[in-house]
C-alpha atoms as a PDB file:
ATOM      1  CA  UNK A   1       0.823 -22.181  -0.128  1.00  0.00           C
ATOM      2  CA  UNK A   2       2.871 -24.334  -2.063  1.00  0.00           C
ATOM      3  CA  UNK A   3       1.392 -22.933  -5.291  1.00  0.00           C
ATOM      4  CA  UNK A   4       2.668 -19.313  -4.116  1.00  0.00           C
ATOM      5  CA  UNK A   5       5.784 -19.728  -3.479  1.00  0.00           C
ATOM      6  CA  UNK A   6       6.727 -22.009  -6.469  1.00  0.00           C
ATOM      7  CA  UNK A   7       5.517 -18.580  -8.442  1.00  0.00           C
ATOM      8  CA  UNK A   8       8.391 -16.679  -7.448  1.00  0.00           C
ATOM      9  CA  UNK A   9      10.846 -19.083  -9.114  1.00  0.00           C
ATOM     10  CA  UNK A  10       9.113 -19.010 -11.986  1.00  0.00           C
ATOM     11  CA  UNK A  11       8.093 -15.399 -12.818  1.00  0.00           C
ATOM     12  CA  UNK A  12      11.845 -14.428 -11.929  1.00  0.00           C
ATOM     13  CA  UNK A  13      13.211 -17.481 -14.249  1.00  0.00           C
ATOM     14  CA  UNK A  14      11.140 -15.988 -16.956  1.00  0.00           C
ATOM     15  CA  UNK A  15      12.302 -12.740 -16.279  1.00  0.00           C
ATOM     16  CA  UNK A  16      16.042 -12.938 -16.451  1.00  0.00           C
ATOM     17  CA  UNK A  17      15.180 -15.086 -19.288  1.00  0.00           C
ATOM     18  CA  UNK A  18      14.052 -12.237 -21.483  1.00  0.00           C
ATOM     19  CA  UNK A  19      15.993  -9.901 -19.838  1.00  0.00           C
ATOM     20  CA  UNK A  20      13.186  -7.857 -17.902  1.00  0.00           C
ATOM     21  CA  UNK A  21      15.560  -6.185 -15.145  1.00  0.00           C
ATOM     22  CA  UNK A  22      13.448  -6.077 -11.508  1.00  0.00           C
ATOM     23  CA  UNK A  23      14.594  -4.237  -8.790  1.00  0.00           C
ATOM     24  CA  UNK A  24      14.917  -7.279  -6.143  1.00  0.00           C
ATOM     25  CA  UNK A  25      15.157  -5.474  -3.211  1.00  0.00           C
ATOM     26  CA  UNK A  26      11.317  -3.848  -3.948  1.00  0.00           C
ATOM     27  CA  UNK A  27       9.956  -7.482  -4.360  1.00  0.00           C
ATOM     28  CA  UNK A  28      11.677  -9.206  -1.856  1.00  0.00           C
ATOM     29  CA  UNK A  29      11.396  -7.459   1.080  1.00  0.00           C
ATOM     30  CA  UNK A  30       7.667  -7.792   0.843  1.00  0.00           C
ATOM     31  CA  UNK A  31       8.159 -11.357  -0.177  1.00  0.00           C
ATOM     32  CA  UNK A  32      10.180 -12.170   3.085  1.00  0.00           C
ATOM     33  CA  UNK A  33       8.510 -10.079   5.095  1.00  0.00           C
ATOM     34  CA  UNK A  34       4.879 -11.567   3.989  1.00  0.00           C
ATOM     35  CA  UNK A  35       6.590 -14.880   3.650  1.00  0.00           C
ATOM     36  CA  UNK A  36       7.918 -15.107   6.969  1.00  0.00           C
ATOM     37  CA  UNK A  37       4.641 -14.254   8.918  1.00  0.00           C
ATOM     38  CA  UNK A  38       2.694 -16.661   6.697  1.00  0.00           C
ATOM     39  CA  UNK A  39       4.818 -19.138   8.115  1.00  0.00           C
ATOM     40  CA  UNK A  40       5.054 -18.264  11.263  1.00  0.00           C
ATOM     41  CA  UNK A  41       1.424 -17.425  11.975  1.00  0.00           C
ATOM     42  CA  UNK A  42       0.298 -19.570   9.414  1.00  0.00           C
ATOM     43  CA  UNK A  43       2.078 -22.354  11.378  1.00  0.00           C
ATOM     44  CA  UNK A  44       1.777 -21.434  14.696  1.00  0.00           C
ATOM     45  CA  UNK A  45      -2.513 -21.393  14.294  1.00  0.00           C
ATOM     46  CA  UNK A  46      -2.300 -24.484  12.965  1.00  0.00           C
ATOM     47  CA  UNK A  47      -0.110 -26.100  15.807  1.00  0.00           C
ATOM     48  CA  UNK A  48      -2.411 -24.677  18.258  1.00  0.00           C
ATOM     49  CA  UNK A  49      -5.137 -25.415  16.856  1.00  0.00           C
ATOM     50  CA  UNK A  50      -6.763 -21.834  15.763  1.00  0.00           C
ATOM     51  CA  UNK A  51      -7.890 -22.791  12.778  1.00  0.00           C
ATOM     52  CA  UNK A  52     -10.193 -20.406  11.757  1.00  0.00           C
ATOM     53  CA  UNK A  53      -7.241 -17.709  12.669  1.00  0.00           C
ATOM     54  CA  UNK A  54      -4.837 -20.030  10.469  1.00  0.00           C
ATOM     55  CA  UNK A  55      -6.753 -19.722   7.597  1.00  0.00           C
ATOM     56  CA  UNK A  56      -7.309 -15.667   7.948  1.00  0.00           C
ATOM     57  CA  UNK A  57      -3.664 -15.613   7.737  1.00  0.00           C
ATOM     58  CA  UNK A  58      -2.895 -18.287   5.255  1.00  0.00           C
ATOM     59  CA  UNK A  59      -5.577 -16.835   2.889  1.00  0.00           C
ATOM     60  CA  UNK A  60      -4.626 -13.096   2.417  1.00  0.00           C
ATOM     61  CA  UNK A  61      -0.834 -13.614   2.522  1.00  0.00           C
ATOM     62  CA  UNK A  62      -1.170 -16.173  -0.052  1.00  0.00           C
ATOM     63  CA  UNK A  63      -3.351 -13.155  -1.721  1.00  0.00           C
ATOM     64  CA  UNK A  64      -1.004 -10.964  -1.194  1.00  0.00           C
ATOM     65  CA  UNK A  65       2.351 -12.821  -2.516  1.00  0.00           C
ATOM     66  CA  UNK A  66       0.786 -13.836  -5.434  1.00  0.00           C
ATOM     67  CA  UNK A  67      -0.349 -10.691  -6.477  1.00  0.00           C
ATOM     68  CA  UNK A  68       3.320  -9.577  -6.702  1.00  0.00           C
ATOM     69  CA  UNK A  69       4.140 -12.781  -8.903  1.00  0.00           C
ATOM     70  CA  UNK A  70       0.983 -12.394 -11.267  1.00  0.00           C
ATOM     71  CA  UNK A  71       2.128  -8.304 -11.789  1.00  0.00           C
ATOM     72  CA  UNK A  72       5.741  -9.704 -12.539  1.00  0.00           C
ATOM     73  CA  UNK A  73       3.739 -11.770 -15.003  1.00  0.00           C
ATOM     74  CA  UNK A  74       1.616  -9.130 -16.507  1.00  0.00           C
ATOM     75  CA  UNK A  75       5.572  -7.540 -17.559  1.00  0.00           C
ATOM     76  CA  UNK A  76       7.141 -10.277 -18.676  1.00  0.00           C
ATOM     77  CA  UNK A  77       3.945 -10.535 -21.215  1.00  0.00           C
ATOM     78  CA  UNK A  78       4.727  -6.835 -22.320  1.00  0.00           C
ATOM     79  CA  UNK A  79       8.456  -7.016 -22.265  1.00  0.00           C
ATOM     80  CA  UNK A  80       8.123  -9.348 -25.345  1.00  0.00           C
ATOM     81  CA  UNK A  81       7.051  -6.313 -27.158  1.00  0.00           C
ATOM     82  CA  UNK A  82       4.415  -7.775 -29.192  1.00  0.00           C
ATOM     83  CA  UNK A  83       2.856  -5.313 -32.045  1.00  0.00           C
ATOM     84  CA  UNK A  84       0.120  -3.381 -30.664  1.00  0.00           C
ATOM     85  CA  UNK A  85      -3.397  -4.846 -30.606  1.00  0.00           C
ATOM     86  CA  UNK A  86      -5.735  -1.875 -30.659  1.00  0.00           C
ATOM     87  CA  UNK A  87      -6.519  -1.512 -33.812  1.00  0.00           C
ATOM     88  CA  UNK A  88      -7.866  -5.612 -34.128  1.00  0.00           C
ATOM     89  CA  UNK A  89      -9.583  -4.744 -30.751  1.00  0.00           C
ATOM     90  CA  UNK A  90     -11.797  -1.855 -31.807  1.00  0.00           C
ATOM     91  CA  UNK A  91     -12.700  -3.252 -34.753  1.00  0.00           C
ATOM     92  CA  UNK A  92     -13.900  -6.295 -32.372  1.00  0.00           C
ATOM     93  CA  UNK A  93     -16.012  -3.914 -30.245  1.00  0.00           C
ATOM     94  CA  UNK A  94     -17.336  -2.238 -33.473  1.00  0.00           C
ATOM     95  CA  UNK A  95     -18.621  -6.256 -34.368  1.00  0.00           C
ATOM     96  CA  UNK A  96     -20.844  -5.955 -31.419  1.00  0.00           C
ATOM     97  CA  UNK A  97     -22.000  -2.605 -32.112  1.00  0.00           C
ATOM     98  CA  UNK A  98     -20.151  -0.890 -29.259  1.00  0.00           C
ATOM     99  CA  UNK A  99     -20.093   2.908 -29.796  1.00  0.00           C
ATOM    100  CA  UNK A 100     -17.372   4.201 -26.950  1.00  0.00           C
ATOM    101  CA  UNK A 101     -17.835   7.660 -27.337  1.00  0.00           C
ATOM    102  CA  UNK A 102     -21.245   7.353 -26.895  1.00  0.00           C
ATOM    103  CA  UNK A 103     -20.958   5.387 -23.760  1.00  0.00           C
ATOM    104  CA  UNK A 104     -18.725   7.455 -22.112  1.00  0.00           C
ATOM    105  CA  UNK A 105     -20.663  10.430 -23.056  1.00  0.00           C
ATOM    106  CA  UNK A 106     -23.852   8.565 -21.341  1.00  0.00           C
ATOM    107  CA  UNK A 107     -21.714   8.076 -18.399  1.00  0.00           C
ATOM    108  CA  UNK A 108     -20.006  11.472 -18.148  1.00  0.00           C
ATOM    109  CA  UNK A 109     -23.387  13.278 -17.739  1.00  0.00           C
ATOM    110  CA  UNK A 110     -24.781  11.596 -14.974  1.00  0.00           C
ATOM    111  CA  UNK A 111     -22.674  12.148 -11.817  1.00  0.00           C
ATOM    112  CA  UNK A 112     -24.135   9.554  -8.839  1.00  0.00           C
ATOM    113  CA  UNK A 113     -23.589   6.867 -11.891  1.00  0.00           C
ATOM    114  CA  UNK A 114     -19.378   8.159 -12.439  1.00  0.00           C
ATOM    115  CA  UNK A 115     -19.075   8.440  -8.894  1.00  0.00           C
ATOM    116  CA  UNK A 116     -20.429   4.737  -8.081  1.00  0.00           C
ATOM    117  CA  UNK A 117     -18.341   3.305 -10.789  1.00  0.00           C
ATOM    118  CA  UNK A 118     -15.225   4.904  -9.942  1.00  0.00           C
ATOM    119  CA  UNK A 119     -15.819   4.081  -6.513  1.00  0.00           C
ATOM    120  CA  UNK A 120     -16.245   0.408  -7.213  1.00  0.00           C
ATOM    121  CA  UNK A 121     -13.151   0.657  -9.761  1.00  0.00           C
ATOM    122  CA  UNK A 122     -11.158   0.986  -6.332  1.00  0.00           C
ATOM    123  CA  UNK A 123     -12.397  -1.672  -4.683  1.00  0.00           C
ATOM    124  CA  UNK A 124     -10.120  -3.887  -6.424  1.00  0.00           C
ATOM    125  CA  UNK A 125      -7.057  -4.460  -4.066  1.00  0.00           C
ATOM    126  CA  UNK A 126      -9.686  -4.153  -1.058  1.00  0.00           C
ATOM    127  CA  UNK A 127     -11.898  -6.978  -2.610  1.00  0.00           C
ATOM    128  CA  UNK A 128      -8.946  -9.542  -2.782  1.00  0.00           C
ATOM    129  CA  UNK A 129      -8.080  -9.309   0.920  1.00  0.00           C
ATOM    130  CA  UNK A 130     -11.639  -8.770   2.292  1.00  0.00           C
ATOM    131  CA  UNK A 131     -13.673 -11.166   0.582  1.00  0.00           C
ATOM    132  CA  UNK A 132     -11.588 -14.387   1.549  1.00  0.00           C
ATOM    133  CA  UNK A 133     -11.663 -13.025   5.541  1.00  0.00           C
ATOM    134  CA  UNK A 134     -15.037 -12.537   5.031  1.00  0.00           C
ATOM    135  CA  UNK A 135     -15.571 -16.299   3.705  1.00  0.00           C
ATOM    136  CA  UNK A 136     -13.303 -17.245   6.620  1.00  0.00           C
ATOM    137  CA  UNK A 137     -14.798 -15.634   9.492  1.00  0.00           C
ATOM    138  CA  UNK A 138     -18.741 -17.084   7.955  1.00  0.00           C
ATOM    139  CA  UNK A 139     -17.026 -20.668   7.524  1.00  0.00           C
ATOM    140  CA  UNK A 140     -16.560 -20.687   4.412  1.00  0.00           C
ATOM    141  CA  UNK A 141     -12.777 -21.446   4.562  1.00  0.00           C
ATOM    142  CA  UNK A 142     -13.013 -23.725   1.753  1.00  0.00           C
ATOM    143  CA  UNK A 143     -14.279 -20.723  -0.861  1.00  0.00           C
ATOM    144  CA  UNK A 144     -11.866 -18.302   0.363  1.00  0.00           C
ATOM    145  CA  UNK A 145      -9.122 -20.991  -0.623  1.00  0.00           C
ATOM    146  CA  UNK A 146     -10.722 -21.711  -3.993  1.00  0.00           C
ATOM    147  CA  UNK A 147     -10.596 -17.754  -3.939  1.00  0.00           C
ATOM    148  CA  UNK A 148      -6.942 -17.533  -3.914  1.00  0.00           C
ATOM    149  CA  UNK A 149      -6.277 -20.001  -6.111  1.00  0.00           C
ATOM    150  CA  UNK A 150      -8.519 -18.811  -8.887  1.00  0.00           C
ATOM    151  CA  UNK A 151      -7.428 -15.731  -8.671  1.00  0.00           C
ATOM    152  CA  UNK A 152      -3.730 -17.005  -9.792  1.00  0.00           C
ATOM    153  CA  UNK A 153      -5.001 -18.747 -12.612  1.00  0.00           C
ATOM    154  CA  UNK A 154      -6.630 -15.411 -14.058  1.00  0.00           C
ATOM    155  CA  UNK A 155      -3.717 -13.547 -13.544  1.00  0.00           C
ATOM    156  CA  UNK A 156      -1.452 -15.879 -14.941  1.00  0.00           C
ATOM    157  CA  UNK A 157      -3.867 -16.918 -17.556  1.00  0.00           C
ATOM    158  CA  UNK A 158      -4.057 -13.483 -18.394  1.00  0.00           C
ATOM    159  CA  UNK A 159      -0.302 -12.518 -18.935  1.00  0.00           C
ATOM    160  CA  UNK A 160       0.003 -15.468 -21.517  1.00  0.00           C
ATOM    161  CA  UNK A 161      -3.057 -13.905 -23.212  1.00  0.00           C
ATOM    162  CA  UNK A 162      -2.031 -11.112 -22.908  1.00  0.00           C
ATOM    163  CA  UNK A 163       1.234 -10.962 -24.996  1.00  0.00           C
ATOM    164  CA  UNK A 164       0.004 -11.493 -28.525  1.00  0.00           C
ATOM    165  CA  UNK A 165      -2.360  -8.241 -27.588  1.00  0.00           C
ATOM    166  CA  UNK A 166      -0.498  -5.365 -25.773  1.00  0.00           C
ATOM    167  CA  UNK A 167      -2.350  -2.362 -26.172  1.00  0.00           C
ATOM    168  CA  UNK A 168      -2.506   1.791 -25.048  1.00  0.00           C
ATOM    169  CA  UNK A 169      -5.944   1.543 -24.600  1.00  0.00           C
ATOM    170  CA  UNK A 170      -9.754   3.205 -25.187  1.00  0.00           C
ATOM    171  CA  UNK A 171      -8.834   7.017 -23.564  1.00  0.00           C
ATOM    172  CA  UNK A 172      -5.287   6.992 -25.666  1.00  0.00           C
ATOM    173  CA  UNK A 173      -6.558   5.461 -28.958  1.00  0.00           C
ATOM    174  CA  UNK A 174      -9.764   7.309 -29.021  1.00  0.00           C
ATOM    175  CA  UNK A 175      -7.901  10.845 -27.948  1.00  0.00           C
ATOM    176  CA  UNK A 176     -10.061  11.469 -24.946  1.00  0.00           C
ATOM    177  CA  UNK A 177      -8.686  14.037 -22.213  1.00  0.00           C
ATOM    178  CA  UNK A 178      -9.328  14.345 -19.138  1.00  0.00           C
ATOM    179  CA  UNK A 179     -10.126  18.368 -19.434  1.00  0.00           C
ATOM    180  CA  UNK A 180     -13.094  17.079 -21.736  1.00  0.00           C
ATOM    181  CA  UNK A 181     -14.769  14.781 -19.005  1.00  0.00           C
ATOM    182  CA  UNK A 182     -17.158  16.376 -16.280  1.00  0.00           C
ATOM    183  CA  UNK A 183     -17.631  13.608 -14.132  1.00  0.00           C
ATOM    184  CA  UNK A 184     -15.419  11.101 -15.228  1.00  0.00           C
ATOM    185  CA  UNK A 185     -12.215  10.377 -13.965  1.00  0.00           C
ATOM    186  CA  UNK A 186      -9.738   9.007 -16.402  1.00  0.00           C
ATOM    187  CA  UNK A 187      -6.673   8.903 -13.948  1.00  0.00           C
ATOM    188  CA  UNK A 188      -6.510   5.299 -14.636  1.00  0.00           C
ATOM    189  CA  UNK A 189      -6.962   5.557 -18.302  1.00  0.00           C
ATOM    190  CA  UNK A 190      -3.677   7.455 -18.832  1.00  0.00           C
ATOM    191  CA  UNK A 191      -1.541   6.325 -15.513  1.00  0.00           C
ATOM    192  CA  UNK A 192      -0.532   3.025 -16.952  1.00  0.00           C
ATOM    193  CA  UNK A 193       1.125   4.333 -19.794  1.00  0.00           C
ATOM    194  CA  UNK A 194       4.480   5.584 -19.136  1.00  0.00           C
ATOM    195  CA  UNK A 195       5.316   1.760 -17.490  1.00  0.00           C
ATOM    196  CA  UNK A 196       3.800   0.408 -20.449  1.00  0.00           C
ATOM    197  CA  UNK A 197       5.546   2.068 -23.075  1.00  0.00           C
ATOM    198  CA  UNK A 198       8.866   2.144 -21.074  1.00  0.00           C
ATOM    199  CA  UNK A 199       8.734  -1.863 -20.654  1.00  0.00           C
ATOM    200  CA  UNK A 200       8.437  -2.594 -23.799  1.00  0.00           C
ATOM    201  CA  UNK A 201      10.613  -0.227 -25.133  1.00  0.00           C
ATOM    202  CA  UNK A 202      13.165   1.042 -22.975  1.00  0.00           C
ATOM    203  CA  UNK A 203      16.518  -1.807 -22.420  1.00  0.00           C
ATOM    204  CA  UNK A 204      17.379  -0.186 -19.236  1.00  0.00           C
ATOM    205  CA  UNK A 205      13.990  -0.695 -17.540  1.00  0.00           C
ATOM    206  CA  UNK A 206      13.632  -1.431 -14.120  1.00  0.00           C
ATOM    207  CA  UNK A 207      10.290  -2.887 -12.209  1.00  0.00           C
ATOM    208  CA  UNK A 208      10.593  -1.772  -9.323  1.00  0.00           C
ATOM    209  CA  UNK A 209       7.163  -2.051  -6.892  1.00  0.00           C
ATOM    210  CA  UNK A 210       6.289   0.926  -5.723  1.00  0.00           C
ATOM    211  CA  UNK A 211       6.776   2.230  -9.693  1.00  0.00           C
ATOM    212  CA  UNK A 212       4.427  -0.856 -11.304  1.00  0.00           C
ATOM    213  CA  UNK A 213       0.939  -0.117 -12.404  1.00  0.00           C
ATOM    214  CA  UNK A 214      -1.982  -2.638 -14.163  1.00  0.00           C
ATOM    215  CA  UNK A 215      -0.636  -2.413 -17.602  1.00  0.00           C
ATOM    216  CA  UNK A 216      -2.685  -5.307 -19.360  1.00  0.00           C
ATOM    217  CA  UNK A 217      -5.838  -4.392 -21.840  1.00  0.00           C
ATOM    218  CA  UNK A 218      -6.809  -7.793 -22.843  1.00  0.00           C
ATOM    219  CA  UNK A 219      -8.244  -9.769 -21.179  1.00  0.00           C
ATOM    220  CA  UNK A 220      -9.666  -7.156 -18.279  1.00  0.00           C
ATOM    221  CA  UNK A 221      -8.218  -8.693 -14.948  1.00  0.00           C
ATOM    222  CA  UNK A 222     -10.730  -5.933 -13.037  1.00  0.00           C
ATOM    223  CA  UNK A 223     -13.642  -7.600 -15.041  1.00  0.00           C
ATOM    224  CA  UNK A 224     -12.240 -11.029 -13.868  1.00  0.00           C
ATOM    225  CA  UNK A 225     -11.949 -10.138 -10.327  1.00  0.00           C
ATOM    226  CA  UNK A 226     -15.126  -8.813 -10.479  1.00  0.00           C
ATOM    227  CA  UNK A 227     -16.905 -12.074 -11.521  1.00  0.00           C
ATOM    228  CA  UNK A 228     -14.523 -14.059  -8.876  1.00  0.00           C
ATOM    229  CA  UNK A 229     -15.692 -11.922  -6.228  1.00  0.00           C
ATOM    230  CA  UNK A 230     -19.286 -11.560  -6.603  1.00  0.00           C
ATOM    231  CA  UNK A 231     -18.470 -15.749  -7.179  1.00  0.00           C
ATOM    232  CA  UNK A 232     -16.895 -16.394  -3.943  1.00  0.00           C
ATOM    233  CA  UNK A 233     -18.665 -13.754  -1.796  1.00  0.00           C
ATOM    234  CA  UNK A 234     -22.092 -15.383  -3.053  1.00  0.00           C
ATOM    235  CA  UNK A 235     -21.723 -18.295  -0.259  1.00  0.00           C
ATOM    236  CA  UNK A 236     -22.385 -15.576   2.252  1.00  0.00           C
ATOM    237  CA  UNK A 237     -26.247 -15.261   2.101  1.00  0.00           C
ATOM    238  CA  UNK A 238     -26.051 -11.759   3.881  1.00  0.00           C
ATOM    239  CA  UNK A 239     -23.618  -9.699   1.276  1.00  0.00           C
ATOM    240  CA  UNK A 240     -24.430 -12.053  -1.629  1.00  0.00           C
ATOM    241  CA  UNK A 241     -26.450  -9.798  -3.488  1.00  0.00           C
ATOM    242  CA  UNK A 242     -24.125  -5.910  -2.985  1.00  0.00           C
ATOM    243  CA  UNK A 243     -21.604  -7.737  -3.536  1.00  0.00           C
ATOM    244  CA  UNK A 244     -22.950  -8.643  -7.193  1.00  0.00           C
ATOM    245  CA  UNK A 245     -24.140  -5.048  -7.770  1.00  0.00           C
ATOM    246  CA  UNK A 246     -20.572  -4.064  -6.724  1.00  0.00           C
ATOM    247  CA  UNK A 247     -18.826  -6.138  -8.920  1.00  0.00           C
ATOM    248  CA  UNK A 248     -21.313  -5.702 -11.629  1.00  0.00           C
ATOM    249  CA  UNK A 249     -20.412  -1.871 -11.673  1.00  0.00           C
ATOM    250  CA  UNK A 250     -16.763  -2.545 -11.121  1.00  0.00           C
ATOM    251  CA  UNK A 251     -16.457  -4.579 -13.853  1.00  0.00           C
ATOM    252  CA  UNK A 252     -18.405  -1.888 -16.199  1.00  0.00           C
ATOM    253  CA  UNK A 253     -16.125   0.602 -14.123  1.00  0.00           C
ATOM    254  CA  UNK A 254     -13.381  -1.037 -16.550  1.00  0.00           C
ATOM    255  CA  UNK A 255     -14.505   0.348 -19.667  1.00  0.00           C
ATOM    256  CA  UNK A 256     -15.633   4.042 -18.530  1.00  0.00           C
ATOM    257  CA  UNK A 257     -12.916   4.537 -15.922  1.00  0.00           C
ATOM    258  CA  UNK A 258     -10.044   2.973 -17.353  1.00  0.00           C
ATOM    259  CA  UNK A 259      -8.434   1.610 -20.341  1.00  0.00           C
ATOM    260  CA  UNK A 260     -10.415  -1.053 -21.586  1.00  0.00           C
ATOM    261  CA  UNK A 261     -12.421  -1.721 -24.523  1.00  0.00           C
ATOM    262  CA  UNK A 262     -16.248  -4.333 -23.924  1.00  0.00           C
ATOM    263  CA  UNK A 263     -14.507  -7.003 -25.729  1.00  0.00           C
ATOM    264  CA  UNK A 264     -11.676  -7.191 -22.537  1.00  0.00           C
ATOM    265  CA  UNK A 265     -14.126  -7.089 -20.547  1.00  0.00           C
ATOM    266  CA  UNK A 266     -15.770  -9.920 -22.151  1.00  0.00           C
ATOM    267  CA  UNK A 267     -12.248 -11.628 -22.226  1.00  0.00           C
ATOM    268  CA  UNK A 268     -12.106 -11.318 -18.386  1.00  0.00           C
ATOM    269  CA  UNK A 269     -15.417 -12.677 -17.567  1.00  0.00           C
ATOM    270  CA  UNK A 270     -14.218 -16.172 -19.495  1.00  0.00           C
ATOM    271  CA  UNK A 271     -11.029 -16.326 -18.304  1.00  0.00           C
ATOM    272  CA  UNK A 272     -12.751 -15.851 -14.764  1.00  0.00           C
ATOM    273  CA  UNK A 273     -15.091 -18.432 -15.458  1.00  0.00           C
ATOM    274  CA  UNK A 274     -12.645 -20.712 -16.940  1.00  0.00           C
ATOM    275  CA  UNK A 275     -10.386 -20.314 -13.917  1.00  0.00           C
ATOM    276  CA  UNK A 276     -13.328 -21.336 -11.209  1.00  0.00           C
ATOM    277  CA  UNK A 277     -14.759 -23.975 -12.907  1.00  0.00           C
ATOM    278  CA  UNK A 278     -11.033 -25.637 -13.219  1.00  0.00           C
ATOM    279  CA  UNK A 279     -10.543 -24.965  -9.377  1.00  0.00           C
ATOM    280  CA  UNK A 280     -13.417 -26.588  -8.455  1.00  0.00           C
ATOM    281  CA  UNK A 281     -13.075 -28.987 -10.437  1.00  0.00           C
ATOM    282  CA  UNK A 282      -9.625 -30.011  -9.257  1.00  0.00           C
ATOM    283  CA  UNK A 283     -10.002 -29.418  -5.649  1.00  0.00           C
ATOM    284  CA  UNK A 284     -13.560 -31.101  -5.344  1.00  0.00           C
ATOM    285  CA  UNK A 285     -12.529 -34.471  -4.873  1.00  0.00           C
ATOM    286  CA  UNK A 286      -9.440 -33.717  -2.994  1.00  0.00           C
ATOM    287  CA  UNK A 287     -11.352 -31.721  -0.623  1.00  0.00           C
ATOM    288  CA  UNK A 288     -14.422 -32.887  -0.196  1.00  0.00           C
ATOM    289  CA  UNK A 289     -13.467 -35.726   2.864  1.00  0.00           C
ATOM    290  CA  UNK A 290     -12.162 -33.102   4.638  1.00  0.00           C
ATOM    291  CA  UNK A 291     -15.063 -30.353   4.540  1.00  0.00           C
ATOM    292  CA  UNK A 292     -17.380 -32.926   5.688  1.00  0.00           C
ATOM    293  CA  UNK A 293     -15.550 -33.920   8.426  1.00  0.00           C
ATOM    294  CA  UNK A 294     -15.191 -30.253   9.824  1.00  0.00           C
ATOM    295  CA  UNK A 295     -16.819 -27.556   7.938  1.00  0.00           C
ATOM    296  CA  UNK A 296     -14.544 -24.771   7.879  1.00  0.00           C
ATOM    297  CA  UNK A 297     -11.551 -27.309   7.075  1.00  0.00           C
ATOM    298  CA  UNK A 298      -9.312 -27.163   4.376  1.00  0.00           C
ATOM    299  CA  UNK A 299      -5.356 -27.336   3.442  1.00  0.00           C
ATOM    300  CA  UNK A 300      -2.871 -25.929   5.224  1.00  0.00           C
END
């Protein structure tokens, strides 16, 4: 908890720092509002005694505030305007013999395969709030805090990766339409693009909430989630293994349904990995008294 809210500070210091403009009333509101019942629910579990109920609440508000300070991030990293890495980055995926066209072509002309990845492109958002209630509710509190955590470090870790290589992306660079896809939907390829360009370019630019999209390319934060899911849901023996076909796809989803080239992807899979090792690595010792005394225990 602590960790979450000392983000805010910081992501708006940095902000007015380089003069990113954000629309406060679009953050805050949800930042009160999500604040306030983590407190008050968070706190009122705990005083009773509802532990498992506690740590529901605890867990995806925590989620869900820090997503709004890791996106703040994600435009302070592309508000320093940074020359555009594409060009470095397809030569990178040409090193490893990756022929885009080719795989999107592959992709394009086999339907049930489009339709599963851009299904489990979606998943996203629902994946960060379900997985740590899942965890919860199978008592495996502990996990769905190392969750949360984890998934602050990649998106923070990202942003500062992020700004020496801002980039527009496979469908832009590579001149793919949407009108020349058959099963393939690029929605996401293109949709980031107008906040992209207009953060980095425009001095009048606003983020506002409701207006912000995913506008990072390297390292893939979809590909990262995707390994700290299939990660964290693994301790639950009964959706251990969809959940790593899901994530498997959603991370592959990243390259054929969006904007990324393999090498983000790559990118986000050790950034992930980096992140959960260093969580569990801090937390084990800290933690460990605890667990063993009551199973689903952890910090409030």
């Amino acid at each position: 908890m602590g960790m979450t809210l000392a983000s805010y500070p910081v992501v708006f210091g940095l902000a007015a720092l380089i003069g990113l403009n954000i629309d406060p009333k679009s953050f805050m509101v949800v930042g009160c509002y999500f604040g306030a019942m983590l407190a008050f629910f968070g706190g009122y579990c705990h005083l009773r005694r509802i532990h498992m109920l506690g740590y529901v609440f605890e867990t995806t508000f925590c989620m869900i505030l820090v997503s709004n300070a890791v996106l703040i991030s994600t435009y302070i990293a592309m508000r320093l305007d940074m020359p555009l890495a594409d060009q470095a980055l397809v030569r990178w995926d040409a090193t490893l013999g990756i022929d885009w066209h080719s795989l999107i072509s592959f992709v394009d002309s086999r339907p049930l395969l489009a339709e599963a990845l851009g299904f489990s492109y979606q998943t996203f958002l629902i994946q960060l709030l379900a997985v740590p209630f899942l965890l919860v509710v199978s008592r495996k509190a502990l996990r769905a805090y190392h969750m949360v955590i984890a998934y602050a470090l990649i998106g923070f870790i990202s942003s500062v990766l992020a700004i020496w290589f801002p980039a527009l992306g496979t469908y832009a660079v590579y001149g793919l339409a949407q009108a020349e896809l058959v099963n393939i939907n690029a929605h996401f390829g293109y949709f980031f693009l107008d906040q992209f360009n207009a953060v980095r370019t425009d001095p009048n630019f606003v983020l506002a909430l409701e207006n912000s999209a995913g506008i990072l390319t390297f390292p893939s934060v979809h590909a990262a989630v995707a390994v700290l899911c299939a990660w964290a849901s693994w301790a639950v023996r009964l959706i251990r293994i969809p959940m790593l076909l899901l994530n498997i796809l959603m991370g592959a989803s990243a390259v054929t349904h969006a904007n990324h080239y393999v090498v983000d992807v790559i990118a986000g899979i050790v950034v992930a990995a980096a992140s959960i090792a260093l969580v569990t690595w801090l937390t084990r010792r800290r933690w460990s008294k605890r667990e063993a005394v009551n199973p689903v225990l952890v910090p409030a």
